[in-house]
PDB file of N, CA and C in Angstrom:
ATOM      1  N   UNK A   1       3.438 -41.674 -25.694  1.00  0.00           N
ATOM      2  CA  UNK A   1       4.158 -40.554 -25.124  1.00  0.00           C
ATOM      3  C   UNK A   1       5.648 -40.861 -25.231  1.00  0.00           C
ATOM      4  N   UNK A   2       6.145 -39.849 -25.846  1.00  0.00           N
ATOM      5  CA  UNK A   2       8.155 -39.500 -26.138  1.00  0.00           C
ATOM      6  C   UNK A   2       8.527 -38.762 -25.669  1.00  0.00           C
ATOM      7  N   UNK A   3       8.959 -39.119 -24.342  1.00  0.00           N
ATOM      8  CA  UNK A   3       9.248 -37.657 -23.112  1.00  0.00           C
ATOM      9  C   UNK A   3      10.996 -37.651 -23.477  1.00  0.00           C
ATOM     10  N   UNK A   4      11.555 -36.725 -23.810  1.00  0.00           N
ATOM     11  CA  UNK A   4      13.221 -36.556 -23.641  1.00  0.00           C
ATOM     12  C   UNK A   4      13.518 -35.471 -23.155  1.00  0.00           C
ATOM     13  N   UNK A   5      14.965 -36.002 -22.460  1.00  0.00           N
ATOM     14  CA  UNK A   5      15.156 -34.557 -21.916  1.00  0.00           C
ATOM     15  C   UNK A   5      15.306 -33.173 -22.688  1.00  0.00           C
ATOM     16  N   UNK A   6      15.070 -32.292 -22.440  1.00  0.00           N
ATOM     17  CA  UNK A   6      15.181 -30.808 -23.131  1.00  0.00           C
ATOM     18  C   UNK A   6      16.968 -30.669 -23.240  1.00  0.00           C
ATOM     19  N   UNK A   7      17.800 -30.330 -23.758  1.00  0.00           N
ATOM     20  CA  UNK A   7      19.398 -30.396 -24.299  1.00  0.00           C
ATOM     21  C   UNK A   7      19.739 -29.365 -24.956  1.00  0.00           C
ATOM     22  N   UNK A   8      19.052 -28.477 -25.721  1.00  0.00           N
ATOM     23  CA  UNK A   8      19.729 -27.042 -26.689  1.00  0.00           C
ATOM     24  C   UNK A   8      18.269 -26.865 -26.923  1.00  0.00           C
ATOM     25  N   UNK A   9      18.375 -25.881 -27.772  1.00  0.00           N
ATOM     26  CA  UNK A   9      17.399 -24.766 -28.216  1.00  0.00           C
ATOM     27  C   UNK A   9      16.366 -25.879 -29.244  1.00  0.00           C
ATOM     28  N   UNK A  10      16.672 -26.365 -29.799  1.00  0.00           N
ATOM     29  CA  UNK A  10      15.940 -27.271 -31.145  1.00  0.00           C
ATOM     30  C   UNK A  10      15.083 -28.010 -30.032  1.00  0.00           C
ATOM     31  N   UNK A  11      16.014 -29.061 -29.525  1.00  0.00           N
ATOM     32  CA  UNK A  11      14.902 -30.006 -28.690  1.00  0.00           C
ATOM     33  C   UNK A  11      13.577 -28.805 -27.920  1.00  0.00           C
ATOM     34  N   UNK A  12      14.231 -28.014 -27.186  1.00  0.00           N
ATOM     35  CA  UNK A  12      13.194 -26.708 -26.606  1.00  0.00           C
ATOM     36  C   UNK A  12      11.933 -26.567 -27.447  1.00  0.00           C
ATOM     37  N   UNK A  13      12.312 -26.273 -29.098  1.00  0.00           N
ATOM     38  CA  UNK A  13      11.153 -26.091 -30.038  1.00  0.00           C
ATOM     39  C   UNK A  13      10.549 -26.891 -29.846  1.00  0.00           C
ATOM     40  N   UNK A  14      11.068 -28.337 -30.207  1.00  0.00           N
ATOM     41  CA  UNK A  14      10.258 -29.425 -30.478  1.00  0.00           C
ATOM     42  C   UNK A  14       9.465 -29.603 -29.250  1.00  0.00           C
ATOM     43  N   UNK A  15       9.848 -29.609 -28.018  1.00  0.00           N
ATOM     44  CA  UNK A  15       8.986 -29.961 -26.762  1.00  0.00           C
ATOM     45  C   UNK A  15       7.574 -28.826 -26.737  1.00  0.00           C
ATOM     46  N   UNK A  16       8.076 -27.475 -27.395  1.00  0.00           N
ATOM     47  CA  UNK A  16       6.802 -26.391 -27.463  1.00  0.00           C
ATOM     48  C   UNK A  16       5.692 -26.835 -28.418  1.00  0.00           C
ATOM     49  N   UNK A  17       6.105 -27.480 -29.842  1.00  0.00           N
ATOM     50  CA  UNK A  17       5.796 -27.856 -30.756  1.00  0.00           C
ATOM     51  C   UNK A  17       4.318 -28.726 -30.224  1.00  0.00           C
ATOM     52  N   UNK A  18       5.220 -30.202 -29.534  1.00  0.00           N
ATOM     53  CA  UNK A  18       4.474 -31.094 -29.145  1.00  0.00           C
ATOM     54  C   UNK A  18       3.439 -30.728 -27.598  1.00  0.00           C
ATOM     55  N   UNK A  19       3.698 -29.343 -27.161  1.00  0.00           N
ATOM     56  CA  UNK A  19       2.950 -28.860 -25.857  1.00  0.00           C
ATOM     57  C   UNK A  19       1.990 -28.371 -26.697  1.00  0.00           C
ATOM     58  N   UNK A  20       2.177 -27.628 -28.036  1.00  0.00           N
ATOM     59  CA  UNK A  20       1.226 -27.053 -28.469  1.00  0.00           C
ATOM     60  C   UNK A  20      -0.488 -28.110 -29.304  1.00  0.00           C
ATOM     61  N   UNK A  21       0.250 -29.715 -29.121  1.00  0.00           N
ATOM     62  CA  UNK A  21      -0.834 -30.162 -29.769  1.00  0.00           C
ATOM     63  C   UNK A  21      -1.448 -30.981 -28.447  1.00  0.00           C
ATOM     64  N   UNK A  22      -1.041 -30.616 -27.274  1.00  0.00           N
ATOM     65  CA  UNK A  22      -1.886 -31.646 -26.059  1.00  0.00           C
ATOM     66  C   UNK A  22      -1.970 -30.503 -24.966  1.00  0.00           C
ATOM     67  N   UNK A  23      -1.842 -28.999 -25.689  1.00  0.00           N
ATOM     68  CA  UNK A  23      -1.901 -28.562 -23.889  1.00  0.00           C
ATOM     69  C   UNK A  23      -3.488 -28.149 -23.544  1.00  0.00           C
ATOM     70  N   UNK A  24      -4.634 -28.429 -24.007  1.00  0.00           N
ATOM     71  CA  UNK A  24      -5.582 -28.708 -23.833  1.00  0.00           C
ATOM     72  C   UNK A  24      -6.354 -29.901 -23.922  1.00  0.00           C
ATOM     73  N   UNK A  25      -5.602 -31.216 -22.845  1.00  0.00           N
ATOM     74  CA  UNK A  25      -5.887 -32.241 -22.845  1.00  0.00           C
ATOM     75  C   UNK A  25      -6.833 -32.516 -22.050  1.00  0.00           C
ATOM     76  N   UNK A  26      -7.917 -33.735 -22.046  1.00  0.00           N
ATOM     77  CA  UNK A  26      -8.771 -33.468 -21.057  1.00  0.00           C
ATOM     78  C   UNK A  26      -8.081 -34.068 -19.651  1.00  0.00           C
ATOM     79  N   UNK A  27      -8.314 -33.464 -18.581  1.00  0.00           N
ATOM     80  CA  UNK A  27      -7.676 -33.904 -17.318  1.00  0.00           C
ATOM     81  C   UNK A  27      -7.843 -35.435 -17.026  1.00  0.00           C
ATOM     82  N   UNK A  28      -6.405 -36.325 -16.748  1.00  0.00           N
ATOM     83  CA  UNK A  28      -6.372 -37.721 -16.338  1.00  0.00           C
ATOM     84  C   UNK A  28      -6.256 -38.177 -17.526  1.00  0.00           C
ATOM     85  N   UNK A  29      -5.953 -37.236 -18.552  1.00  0.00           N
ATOM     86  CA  UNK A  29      -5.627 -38.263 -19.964  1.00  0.00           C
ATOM     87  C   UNK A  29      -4.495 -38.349 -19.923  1.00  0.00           C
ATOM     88  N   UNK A  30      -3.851 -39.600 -20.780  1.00  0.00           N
ATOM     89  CA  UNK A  30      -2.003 -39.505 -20.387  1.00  0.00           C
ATOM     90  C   UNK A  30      -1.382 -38.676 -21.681  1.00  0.00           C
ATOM     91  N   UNK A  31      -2.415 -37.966 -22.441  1.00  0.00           N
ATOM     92  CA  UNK A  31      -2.089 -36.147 -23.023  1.00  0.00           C
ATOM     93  C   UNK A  31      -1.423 -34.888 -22.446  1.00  0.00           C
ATOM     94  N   UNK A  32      -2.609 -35.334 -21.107  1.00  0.00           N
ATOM     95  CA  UNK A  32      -2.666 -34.143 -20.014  1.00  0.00           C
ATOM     96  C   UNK A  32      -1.523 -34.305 -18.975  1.00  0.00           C
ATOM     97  N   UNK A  33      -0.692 -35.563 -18.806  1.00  0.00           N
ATOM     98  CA  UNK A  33       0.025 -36.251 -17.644  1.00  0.00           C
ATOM     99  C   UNK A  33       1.488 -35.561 -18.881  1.00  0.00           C
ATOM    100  N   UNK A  34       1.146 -35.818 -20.186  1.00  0.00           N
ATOM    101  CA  UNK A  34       2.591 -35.677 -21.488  1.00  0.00           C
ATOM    102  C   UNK A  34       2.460 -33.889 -21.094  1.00  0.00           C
ATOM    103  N   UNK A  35       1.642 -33.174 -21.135  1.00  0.00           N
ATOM    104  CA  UNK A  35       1.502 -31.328 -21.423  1.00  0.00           C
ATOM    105  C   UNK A  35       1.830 -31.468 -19.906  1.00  0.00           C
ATOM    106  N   UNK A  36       1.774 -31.578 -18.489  1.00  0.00           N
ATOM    107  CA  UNK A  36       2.189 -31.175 -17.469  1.00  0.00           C
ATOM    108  C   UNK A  36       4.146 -31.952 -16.995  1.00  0.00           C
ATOM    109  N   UNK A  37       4.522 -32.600 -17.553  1.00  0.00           N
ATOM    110  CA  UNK A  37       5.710 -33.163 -18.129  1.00  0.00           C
ATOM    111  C   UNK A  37       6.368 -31.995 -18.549  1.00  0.00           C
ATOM    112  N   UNK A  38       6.029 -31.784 -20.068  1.00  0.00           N
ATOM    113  CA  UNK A  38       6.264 -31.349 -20.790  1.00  0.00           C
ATOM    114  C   UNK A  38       6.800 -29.769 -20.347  1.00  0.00           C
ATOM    115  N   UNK A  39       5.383 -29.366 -19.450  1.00  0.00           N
ATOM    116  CA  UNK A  39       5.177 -27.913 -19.395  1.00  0.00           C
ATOM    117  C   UNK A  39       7.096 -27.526 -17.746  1.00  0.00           C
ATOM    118  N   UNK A  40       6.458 -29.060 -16.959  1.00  0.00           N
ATOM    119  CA  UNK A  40       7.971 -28.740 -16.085  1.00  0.00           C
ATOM    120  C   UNK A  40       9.660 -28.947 -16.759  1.00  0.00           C
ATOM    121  N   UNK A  41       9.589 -29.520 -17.996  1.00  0.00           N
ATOM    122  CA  UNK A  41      10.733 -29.723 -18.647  1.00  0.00           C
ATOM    123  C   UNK A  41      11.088 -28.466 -19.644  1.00  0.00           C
ATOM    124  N   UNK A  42      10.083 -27.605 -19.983  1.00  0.00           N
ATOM    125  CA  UNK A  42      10.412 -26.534 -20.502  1.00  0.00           C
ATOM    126  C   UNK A  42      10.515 -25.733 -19.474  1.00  0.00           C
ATOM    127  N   UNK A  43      10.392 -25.679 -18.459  1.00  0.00           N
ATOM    128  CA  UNK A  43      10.533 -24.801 -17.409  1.00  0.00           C
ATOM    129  C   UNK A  43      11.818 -24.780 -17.132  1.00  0.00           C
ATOM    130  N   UNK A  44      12.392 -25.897 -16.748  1.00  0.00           N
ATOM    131  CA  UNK A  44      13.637 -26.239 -16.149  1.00  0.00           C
ATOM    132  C   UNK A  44      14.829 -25.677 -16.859  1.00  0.00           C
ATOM    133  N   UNK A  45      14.607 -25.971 -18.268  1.00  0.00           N
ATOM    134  CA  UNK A  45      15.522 -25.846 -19.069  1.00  0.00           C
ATOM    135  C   UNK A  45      15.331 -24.096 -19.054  1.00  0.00           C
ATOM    136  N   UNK A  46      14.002 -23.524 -19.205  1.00  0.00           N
ATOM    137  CA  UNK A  46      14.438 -21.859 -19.509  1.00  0.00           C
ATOM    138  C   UNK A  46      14.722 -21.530 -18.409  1.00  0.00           C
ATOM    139  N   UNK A  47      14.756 -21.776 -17.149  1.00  0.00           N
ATOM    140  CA  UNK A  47      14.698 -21.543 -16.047  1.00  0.00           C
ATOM    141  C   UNK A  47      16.829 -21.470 -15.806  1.00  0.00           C
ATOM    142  N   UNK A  48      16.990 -22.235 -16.162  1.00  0.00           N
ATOM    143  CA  UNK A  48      18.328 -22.719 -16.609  1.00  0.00           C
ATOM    144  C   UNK A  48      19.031 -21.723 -17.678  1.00  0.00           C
ATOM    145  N   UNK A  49      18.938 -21.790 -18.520  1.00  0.00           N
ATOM    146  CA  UNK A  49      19.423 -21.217 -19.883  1.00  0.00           C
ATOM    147  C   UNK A  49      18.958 -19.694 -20.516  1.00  0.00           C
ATOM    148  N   UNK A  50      17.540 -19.785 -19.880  1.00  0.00           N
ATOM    149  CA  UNK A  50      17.174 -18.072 -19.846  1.00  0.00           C
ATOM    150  C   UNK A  50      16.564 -17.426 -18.382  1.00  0.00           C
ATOM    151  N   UNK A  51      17.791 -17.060 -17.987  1.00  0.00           N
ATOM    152  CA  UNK A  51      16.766 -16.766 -16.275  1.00  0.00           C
ATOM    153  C   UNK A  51      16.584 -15.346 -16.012  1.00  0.00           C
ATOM    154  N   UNK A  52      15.402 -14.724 -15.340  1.00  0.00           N
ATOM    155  CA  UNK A  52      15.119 -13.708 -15.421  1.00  0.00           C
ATOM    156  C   UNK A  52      15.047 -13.059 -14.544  1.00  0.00           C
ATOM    157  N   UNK A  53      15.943 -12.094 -14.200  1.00  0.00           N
ATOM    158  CA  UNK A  53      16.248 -11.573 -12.893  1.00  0.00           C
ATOM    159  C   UNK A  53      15.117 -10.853 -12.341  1.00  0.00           C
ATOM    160  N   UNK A  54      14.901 -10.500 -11.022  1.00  0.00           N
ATOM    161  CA  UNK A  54      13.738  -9.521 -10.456  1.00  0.00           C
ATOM    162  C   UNK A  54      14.294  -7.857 -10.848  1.00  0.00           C
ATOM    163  N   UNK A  55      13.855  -7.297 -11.073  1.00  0.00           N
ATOM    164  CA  UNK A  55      13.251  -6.201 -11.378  1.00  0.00           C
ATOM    165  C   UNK A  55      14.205  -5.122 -10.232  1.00  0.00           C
ATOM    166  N   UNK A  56      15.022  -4.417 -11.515  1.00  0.00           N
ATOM    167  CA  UNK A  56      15.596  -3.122 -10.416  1.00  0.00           C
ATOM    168  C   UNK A  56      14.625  -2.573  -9.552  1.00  0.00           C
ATOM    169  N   UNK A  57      14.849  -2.432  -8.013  1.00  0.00           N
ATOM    170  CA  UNK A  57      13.995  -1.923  -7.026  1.00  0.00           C
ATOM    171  C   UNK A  57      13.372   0.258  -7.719  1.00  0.00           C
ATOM    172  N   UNK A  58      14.774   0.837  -8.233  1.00  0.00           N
ATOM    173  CA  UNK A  58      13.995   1.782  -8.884  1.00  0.00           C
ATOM    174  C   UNK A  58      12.961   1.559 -10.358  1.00  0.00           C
ATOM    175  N   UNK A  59      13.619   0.755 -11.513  1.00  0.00           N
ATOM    176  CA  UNK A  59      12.742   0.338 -12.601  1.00  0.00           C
ATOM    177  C   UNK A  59      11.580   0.071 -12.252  1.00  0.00           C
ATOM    178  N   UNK A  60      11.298  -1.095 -10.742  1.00  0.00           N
ATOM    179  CA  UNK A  60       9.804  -1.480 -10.559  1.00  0.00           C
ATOM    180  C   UNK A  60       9.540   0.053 -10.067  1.00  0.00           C
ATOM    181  N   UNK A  61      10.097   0.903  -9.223  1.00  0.00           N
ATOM    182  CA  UNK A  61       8.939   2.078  -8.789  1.00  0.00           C
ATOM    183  C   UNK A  61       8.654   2.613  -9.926  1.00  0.00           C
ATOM    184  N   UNK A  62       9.498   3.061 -11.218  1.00  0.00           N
ATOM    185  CA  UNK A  62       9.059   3.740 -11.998  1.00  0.00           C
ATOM    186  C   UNK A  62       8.131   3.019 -13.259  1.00  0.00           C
ATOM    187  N   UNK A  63       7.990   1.833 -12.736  1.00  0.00           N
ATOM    188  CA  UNK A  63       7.047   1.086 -13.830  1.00  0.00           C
ATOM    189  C   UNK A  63       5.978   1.712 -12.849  1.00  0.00           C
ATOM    190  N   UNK A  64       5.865   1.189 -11.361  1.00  0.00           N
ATOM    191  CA  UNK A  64       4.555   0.920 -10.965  1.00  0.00           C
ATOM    192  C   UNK A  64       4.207   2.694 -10.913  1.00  0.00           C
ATOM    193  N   UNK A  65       4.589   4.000 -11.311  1.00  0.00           N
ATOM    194  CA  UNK A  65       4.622   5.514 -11.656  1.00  0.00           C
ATOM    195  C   UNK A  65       4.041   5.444 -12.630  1.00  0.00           C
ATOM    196  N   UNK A  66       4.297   4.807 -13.612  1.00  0.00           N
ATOM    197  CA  UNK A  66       3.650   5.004 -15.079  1.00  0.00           C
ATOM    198  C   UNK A  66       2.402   4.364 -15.203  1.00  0.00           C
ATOM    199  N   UNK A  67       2.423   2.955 -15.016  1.00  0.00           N
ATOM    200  CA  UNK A  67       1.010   2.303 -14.314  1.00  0.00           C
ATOM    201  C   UNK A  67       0.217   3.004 -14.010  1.00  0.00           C
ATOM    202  N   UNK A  68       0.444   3.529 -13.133  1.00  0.00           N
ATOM    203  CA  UNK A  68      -0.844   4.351 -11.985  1.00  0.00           C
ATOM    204  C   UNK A  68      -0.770   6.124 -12.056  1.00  0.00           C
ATOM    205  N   UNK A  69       0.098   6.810 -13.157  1.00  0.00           N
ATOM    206  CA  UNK A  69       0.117   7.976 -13.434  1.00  0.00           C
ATOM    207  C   UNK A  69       0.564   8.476 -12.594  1.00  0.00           C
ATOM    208  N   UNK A  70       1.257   8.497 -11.505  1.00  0.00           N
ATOM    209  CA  UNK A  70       1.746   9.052 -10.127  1.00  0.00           C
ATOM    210  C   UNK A  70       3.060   9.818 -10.477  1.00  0.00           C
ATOM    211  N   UNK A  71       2.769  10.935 -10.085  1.00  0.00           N
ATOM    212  CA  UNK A  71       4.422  11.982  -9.937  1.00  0.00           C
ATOM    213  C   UNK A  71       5.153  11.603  -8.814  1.00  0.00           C
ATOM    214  N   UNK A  72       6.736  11.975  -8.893  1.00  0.00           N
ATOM    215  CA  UNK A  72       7.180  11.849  -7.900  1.00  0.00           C
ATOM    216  C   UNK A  72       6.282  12.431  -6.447  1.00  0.00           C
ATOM    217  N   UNK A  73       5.759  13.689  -6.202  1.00  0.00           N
ATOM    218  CA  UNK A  73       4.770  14.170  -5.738  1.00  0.00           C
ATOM    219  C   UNK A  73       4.620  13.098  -5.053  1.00  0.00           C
ATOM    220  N   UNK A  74       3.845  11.903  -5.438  1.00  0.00           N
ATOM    221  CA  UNK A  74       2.867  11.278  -4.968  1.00  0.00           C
ATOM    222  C   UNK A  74       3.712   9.942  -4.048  1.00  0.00           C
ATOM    223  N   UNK A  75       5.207   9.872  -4.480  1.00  0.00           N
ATOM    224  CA  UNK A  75       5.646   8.917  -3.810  1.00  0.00           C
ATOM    225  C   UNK A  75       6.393  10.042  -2.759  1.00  0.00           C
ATOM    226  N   UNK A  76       6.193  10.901  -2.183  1.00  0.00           N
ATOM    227  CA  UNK A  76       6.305  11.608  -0.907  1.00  0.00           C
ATOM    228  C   UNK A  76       6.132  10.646   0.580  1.00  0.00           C
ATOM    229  N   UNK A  77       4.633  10.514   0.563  1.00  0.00           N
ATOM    230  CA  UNK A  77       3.961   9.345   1.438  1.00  0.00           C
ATOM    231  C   UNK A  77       5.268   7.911   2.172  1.00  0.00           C
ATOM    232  N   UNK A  78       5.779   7.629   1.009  1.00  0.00           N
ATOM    233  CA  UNK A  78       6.449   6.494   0.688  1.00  0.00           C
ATOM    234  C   UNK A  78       8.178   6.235   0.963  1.00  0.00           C
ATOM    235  N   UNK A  79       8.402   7.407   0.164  1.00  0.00           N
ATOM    236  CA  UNK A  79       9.747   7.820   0.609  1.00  0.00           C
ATOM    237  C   UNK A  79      10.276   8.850   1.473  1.00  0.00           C
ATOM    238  N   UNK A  80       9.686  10.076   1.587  1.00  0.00           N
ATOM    239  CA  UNK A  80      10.123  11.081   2.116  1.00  0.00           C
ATOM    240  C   UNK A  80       9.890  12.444   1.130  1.00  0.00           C
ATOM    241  N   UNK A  81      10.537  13.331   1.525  1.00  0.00           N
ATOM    242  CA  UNK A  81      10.466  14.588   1.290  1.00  0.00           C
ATOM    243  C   UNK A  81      11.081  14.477  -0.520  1.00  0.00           C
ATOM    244  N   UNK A  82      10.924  15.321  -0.699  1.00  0.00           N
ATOM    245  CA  UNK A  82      10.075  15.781  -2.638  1.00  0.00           C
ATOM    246  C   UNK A  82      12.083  15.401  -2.735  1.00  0.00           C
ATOM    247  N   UNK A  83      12.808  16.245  -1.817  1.00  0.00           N
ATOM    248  CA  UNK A  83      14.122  15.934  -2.242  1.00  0.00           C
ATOM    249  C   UNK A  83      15.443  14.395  -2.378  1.00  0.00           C
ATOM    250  N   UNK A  84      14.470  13.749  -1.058  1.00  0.00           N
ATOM    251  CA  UNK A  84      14.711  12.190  -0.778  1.00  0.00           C
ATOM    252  C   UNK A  84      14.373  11.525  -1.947  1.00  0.00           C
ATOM    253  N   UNK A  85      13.047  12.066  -2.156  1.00  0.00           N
ATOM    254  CA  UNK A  85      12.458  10.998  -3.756  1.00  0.00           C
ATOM    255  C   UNK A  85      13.111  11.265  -4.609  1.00  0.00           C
ATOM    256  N   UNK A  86      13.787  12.217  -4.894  1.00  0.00           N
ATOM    257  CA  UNK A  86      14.422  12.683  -6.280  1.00  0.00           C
ATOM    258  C   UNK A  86      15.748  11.568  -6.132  1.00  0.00           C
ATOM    259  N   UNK A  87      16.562  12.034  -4.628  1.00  0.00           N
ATOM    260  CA  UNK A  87      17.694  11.035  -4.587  1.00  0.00           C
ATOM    261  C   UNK A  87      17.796   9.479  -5.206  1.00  0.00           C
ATOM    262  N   UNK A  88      16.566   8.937  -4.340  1.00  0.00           N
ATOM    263  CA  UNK A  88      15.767   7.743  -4.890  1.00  0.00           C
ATOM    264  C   UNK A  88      15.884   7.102  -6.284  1.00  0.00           C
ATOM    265  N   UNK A  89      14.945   8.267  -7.378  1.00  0.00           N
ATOM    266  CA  UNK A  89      14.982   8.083  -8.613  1.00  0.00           C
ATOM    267  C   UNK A  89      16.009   8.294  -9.143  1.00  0.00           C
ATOM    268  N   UNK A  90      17.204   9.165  -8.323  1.00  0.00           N
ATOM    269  CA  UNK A  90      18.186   9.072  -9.111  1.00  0.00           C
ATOM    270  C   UNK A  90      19.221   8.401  -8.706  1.00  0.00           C
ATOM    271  N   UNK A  91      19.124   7.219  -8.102  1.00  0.00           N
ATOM    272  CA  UNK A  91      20.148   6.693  -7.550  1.00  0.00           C
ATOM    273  C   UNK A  91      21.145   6.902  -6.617  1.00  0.00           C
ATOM    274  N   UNK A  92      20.913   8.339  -5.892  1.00  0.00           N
ATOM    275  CA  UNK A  92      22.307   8.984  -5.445  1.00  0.00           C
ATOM    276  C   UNK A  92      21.809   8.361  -3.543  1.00  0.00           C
ATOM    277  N   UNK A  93      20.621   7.855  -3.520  1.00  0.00           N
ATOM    278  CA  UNK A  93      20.788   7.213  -1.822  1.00  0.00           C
ATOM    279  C   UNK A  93      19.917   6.380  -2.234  1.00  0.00           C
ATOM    280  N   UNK A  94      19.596   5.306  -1.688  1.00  0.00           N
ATOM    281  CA  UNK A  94      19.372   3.670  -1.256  1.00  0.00           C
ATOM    282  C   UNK A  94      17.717   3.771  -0.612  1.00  0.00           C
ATOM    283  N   UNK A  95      17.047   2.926  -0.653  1.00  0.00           N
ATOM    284  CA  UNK A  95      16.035   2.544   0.093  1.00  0.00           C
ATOM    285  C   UNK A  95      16.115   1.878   1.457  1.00  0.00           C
ATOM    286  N   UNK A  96      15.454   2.633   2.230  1.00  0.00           N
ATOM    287  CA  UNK A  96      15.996   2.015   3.420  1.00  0.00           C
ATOM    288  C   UNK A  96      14.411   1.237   3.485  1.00  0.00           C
ATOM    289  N   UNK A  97      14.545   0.299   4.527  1.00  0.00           N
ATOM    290  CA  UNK A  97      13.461  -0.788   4.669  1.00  0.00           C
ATOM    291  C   UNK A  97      12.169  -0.313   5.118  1.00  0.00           C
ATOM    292  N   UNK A  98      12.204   0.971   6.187  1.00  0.00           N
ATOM    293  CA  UNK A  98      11.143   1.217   6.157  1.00  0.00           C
ATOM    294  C   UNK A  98      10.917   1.911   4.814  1.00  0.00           C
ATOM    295  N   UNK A  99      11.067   2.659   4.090  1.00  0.00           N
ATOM    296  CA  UNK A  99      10.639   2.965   2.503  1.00  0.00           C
ATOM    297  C   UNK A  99      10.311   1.939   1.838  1.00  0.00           C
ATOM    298  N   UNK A 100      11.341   0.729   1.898  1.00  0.00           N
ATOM    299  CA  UNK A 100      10.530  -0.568   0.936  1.00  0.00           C
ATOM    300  C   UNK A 100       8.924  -0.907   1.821  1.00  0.00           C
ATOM    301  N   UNK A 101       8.864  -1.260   2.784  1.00  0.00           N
ATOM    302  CA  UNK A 101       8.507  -1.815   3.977  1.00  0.00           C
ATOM    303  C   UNK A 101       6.605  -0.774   3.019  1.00  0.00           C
ATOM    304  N   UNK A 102       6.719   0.898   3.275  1.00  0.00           N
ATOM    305  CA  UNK A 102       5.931   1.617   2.684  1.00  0.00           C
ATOM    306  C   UNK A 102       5.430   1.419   1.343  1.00  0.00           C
ATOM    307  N   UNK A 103       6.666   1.243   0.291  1.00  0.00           N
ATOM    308  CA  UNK A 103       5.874   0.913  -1.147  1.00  0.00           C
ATOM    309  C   UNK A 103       5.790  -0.271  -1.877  1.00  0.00           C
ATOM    310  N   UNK A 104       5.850  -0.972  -0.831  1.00  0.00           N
ATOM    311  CA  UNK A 104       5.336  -2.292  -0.871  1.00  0.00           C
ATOM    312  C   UNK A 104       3.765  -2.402  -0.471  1.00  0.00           C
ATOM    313  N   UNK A 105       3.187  -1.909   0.806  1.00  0.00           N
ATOM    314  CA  UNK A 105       2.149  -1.582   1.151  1.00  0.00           C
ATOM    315  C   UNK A 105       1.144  -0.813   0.453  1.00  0.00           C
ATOM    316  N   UNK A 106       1.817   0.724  -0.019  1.00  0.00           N
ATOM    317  CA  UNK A 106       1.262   1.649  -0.654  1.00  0.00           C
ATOM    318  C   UNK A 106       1.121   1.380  -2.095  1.00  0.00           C
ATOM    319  N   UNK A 107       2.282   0.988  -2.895  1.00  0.00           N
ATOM    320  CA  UNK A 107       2.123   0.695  -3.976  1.00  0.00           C
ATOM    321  C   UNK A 107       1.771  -0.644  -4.509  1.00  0.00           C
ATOM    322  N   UNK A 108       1.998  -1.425  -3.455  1.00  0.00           N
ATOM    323  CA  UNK A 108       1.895  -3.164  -3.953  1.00  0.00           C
ATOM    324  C   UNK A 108       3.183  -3.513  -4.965  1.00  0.00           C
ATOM    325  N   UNK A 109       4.347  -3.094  -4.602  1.00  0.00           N
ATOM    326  CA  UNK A 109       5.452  -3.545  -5.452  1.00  0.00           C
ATOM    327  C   UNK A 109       6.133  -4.423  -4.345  1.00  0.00           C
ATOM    328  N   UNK A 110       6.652  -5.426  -5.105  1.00  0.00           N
ATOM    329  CA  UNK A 110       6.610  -6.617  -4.520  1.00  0.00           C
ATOM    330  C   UNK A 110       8.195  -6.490  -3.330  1.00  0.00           C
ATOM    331  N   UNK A 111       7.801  -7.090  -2.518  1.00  0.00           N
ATOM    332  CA  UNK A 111       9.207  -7.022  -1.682  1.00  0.00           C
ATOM    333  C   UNK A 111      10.719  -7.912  -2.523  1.00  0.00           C
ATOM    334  N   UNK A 112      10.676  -8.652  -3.321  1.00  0.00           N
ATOM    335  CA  UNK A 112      11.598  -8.792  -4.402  1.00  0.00           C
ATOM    336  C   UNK A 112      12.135  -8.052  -5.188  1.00  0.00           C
ATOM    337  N   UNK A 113      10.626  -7.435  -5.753  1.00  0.00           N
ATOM    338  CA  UNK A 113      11.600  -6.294  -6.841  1.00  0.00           C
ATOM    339  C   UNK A 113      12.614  -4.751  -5.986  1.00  0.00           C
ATOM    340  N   UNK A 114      12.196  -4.405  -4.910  1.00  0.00           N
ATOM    341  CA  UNK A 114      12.432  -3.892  -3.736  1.00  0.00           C
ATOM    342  C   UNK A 114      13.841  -4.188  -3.269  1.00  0.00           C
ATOM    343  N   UNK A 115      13.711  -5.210  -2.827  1.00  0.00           N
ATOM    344  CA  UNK A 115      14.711  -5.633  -2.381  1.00  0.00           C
ATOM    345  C   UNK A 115      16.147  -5.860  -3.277  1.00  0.00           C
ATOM    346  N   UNK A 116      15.662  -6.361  -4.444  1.00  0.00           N
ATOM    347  CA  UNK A 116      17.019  -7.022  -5.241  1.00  0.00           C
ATOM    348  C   UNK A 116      17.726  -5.997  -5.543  1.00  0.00           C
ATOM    349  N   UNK A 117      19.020  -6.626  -5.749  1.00  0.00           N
ATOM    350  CA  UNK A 117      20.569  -5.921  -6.088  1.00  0.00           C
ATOM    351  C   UNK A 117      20.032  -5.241  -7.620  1.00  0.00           C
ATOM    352  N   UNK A 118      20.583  -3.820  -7.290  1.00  0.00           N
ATOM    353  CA  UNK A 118      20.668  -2.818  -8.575  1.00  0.00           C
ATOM    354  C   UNK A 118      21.822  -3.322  -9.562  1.00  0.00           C
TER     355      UNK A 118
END
């Protein structure tokens, strides 16, 4: 085992390279000890160098809309009146907590994507 640290994009390959020939090692092999290494050192580094923000609180409602076929209509329940929801989708007023608090419950969208800065 040649553990190095992850440093630019090349070393990155090479660490995927070498995850790709042990990441089905059998458990307690020092294969399996190199692919769980391996797997937190590529983490770190994309975690680092490519980080991925949570999810506009409107983008996740209108993903989790398309998902589940739901009209505005249907997020009534959730937000308020047919004219509140429109505001909503269109940015012109804010979610207040009990609304997250609701389509978090109702829809199962996560209190992160909800919550985070637009």
């Amino acid at each position: 085992m040649n553990i190095k640290p992850i440093r630019n994009d090349e070393d990155l390959r090479e660490a995927f390279q070498r995850l790709a020939l042990v990441y089905q090692a059998q458990e307690g092999s020092p294969e399996a000890d190199e692919m769980e290494i391996l797997v937190t050192l590529i983490e770190v580094y994309e975690n680092k160098h490519y980080p991925i923000s949570a999810a506009d609180p409107i983008e996740a409602i209108k993903f989790r809309m398309e998902q589940q076929g739901l009209t505005q209509k249907d997020l009534e329940p959730f937000i308020g009146s047919s004219g509140r929801v429109s505001e909503v989708l269109n940015r012109k007023r804010g979610l207040s907590l009990p609304m997250v608090k609701r389509l978090h419950e109702g829809l199962h969208i996560s209190y992160e994507s909800l919550l985070s800065a637009a």
